[in-house]
Protein backbone atom coordinates (compact mmCIF):
# COMPACT_ATOMS: atom_id res chain seq x y z
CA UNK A 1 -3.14 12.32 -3.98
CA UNK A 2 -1.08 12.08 -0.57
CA UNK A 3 1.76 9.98 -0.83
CA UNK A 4 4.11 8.74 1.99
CA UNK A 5 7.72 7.58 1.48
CA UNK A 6 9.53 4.51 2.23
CA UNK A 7 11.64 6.03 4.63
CA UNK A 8 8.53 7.49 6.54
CA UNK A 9 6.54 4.66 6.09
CA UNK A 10 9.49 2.50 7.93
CA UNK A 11 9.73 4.41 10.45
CA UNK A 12 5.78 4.58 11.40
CA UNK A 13 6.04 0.68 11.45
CA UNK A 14 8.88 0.64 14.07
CA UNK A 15 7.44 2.88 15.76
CA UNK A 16 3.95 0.81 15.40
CA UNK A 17 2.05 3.56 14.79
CA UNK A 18 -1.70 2.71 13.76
CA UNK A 19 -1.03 2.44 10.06
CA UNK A 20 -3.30 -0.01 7.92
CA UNK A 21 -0.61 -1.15 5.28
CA UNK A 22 -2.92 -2.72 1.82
CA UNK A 23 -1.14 -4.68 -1.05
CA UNK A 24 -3.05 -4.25 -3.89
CA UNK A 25 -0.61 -6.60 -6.00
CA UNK A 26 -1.81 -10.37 -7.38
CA UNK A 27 -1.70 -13.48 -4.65
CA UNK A 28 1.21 -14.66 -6.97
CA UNK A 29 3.25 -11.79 -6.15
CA UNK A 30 2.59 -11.20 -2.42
CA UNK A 31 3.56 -14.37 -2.14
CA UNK A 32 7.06 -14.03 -3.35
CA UNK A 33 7.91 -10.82 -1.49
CA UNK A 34 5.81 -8.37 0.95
CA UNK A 35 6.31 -6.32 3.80
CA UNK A 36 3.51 -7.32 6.27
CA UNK A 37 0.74 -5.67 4.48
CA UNK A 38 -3.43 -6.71 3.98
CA UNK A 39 -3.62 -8.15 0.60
CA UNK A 40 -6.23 -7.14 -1.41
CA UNK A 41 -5.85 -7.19 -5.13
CA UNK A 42 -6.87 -4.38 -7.06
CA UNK A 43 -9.65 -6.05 -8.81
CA UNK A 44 -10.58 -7.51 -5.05
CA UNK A 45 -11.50 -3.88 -3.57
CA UNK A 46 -14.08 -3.20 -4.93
CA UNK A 47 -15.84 -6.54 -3.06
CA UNK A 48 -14.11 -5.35 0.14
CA UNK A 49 -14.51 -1.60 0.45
CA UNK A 50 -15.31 -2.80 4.58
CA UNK A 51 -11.77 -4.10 5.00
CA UNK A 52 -10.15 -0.78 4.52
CA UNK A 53 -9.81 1.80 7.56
CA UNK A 54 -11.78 4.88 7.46
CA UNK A 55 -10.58 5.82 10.83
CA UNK A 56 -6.33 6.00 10.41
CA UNK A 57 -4.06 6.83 8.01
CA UNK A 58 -4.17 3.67 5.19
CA UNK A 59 -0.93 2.98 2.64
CA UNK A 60 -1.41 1.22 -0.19
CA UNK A 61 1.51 -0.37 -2.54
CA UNK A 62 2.11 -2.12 -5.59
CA UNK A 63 5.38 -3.55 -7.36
CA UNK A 64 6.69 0.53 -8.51
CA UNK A 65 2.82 3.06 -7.47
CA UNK A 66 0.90 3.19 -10.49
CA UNK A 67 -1.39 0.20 -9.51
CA UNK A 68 -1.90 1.72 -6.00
CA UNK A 69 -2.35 5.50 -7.42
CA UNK A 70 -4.74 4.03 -9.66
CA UNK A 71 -6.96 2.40 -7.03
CA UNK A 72 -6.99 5.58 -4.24
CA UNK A 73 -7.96 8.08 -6.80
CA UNK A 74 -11.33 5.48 -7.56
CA UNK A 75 -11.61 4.95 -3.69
CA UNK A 76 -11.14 8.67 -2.98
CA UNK A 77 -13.53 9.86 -6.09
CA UNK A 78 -16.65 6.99 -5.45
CA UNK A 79 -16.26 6.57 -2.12
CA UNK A 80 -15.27 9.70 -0.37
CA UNK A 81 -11.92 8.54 1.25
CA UNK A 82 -9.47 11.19 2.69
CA UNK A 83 -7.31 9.16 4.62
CA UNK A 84 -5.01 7.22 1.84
CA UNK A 85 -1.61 7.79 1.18
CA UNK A 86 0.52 5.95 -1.70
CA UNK A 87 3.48 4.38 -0.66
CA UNK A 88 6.16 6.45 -3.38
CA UNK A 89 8.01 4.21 -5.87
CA UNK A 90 5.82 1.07 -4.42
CA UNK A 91 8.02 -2.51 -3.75
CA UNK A 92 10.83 -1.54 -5.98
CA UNK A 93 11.66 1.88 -3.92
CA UNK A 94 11.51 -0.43 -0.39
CA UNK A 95 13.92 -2.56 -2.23
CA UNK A 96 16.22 0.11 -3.33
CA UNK A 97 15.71 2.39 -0.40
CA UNK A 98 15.18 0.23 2.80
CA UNK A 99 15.91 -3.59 2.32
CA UNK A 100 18.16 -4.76 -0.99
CA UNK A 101 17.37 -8.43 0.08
CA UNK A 102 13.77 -8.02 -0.63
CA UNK A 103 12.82 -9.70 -3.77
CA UNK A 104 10.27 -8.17 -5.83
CA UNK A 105 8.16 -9.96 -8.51
């Protein structure tokens, strides 16, 4: 599984590359904290397979990766995606790494 750091994903967002960012957390928690992504809840995707990008590079995140892992190795093995990364150490790295205000549920 690709992954992508906090540190790289930060700077692809400055620079506004054409990432698709998906939170895979609850409503509950993207409410209390996020960074800007699509939410879709885990149990959500596979309703919504549509709403995620074939056609550019696609990081998804949860509270600390496991969630996120879990849900691009399904996508990747049913569905044929190549094109997902997990964002490494989820919410909790962003907080640690890039933004200590950032609460995380």
């Amino acid at each position: 599984m690709k992954e992508v750091t906090v540190h790289e994903l930060k700077k692809a967002m400055v620079n506004q590359e054409n990432v698709q960012l998906i939170d895979v957390r609850e409503l509950h928690e993207n409410q209390f904290s996020n960074i800007g992504g699509d939410l879709i809840p885990m149990a959500s995707i596979p309703y919504q397979i549509e709403r995620i990008s074939r056609g550019k590079m696609t990081v998804f995140y949860c509270r600390s990766g496991g969630r996120s892992a879990n849900i691009i190795q399904w996508l990747e093995n049913n569905y044929g995606f190549q094109n997902l990364y997990n964002l490494k150490g989820g919410l909790l790295a962003w907080q640690k790494e890039i933004d200590p205000d950032l609460k995380v549920f």
